[in-house]
C-alpha atoms as a PDB file:
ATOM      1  CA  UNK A   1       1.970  13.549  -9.875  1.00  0.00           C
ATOM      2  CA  UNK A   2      -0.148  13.475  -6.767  1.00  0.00           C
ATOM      3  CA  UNK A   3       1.232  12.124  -3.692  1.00  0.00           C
ATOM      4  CA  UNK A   4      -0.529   9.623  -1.431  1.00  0.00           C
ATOM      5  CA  UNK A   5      -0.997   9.992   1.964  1.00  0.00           C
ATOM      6  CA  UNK A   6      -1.081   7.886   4.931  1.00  0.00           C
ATOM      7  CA  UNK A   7      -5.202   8.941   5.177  1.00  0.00           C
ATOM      8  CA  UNK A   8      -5.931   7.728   1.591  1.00  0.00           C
ATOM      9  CA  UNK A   9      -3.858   4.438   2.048  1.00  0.00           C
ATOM     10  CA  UNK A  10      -6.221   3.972   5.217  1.00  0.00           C
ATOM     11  CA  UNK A  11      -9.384   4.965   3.353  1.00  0.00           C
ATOM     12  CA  UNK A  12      -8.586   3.088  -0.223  1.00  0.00           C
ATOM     13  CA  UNK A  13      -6.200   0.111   0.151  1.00  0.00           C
ATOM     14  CA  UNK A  14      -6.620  -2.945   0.446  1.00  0.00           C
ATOM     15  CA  UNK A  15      -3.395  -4.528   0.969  1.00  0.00           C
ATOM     16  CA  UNK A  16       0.305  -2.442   0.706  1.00  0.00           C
ATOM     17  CA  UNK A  17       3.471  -3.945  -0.308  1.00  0.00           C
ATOM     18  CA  UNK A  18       6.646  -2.396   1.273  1.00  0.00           C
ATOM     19  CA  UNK A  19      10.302  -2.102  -0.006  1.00  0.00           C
ATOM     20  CA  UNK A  20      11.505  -5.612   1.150  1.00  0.00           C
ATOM     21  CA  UNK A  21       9.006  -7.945  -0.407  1.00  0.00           C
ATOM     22  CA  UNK A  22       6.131  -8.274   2.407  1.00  0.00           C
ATOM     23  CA  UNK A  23       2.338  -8.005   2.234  1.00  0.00           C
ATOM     24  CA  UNK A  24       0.301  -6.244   4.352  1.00  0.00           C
ATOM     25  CA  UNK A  25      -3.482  -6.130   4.576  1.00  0.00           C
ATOM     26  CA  UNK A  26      -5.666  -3.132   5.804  1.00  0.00           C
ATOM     27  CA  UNK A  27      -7.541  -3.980   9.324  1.00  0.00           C
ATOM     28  CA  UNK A  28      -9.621  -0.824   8.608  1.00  0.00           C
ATOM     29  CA  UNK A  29      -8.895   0.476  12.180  1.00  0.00           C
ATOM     30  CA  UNK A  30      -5.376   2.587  11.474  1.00  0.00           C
ATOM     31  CA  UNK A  31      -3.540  -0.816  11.236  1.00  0.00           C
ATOM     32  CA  UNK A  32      -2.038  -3.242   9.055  1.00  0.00           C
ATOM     33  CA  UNK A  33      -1.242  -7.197   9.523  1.00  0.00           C
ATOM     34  CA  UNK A  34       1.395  -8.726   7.601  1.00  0.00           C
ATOM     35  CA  UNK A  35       0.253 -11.580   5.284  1.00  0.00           C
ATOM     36  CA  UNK A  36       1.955 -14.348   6.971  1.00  0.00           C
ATOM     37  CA  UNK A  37       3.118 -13.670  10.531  1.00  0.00           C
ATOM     38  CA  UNK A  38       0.188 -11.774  11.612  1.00  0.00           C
ATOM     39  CA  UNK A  39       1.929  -8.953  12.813  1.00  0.00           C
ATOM     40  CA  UNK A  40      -0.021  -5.841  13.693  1.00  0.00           C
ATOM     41  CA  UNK A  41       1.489  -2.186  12.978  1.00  0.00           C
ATOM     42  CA  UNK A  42       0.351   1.137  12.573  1.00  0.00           C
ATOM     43  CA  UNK A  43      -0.053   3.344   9.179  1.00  0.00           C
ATOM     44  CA  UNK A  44       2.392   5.803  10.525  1.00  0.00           C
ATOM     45  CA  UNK A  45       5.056   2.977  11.178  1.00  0.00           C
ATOM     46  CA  UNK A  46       4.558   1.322   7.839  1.00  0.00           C
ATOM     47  CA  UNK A  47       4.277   4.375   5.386  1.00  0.00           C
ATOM     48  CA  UNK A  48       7.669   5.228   4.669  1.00  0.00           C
ATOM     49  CA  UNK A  49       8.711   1.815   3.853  1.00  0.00           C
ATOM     50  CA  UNK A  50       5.132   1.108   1.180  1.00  0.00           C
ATOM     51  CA  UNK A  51       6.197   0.533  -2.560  1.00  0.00           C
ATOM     52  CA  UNK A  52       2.739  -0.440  -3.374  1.00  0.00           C
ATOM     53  CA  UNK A  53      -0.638   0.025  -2.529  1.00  0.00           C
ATOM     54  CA  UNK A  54      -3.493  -1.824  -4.154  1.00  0.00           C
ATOM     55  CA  UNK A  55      -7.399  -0.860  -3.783  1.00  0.00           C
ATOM     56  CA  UNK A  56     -10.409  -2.824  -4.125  1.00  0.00           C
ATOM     57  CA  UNK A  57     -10.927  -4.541  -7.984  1.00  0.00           C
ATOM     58  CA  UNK A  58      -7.099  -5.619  -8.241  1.00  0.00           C
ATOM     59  CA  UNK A  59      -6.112  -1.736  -8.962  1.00  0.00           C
ATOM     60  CA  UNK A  60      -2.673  -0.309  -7.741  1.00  0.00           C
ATOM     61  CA  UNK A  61      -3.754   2.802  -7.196  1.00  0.00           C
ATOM     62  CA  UNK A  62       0.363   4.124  -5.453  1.00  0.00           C
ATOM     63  CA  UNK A  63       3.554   3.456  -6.349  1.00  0.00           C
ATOM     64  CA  UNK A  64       7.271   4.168  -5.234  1.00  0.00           C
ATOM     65  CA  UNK A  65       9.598   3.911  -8.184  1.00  0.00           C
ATOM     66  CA  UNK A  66      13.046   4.507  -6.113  1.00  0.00           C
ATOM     67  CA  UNK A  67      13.089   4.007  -2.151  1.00  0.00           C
ATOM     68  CA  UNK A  68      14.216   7.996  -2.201  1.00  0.00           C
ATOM     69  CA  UNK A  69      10.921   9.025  -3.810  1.00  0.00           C
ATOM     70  CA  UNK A  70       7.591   9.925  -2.276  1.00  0.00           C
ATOM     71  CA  UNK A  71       4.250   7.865  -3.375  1.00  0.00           C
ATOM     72  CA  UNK A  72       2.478   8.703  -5.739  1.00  0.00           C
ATOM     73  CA  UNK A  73      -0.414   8.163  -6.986  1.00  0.00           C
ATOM     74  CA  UNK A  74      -1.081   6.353 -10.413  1.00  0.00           C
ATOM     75  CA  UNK A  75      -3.511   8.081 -12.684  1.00  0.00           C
ATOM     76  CA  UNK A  76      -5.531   6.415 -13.759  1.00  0.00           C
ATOM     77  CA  UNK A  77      -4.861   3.242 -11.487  1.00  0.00           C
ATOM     78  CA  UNK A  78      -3.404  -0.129 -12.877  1.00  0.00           C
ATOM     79  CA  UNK A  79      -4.559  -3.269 -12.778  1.00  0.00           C
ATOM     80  CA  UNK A  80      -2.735  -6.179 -10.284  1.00  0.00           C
ATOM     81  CA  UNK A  81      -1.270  -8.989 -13.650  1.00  0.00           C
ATOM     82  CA  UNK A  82      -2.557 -11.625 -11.607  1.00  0.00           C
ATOM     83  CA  UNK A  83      -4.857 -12.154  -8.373  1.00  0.00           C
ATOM     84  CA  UNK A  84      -4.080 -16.030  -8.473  1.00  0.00           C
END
């Protein structure tokens, strides 16, 4: 499997979801915000704590099985169950 860097995340995701629960959504700048506090960090601050990482059209296009694994990413990507 592939892994996923910190530059792809930036390029592809849309949003990343780390190991304790909490969304983040790509600025497009290098930085994150987190979904409900607003929050501001950097790529480099977030990346070893992603699980997920979804891309435009609802796709998950990384994933972290176990917190000791690297991301990786999912070919071919899946799809989000439910955008609601």
């Amino acid at each position: 499997m592939k892994p996923c860097s910190p530059r792809l995340i930036l390029q592809r995701a849309i949003t990343v979801r780390l190991i304790d629960g909490s969304i983040w959504a790509n600025l497009g700048n290098g930085k994150f915000v987190h979904q409900t506090n607003l929050t501001v960090k950097e790529i480099e601050v977030l990346y070893p704590k992603i699980k997920t990482v979804v891309e435009s059209g609802g796709k998950i296009m990384a994933k972290k099985k176990h917190l000791a694994q690297s991301l990786v990413m999912l070919e071919p990507p899946m799809k989000v169950k439910d955008w609601a």
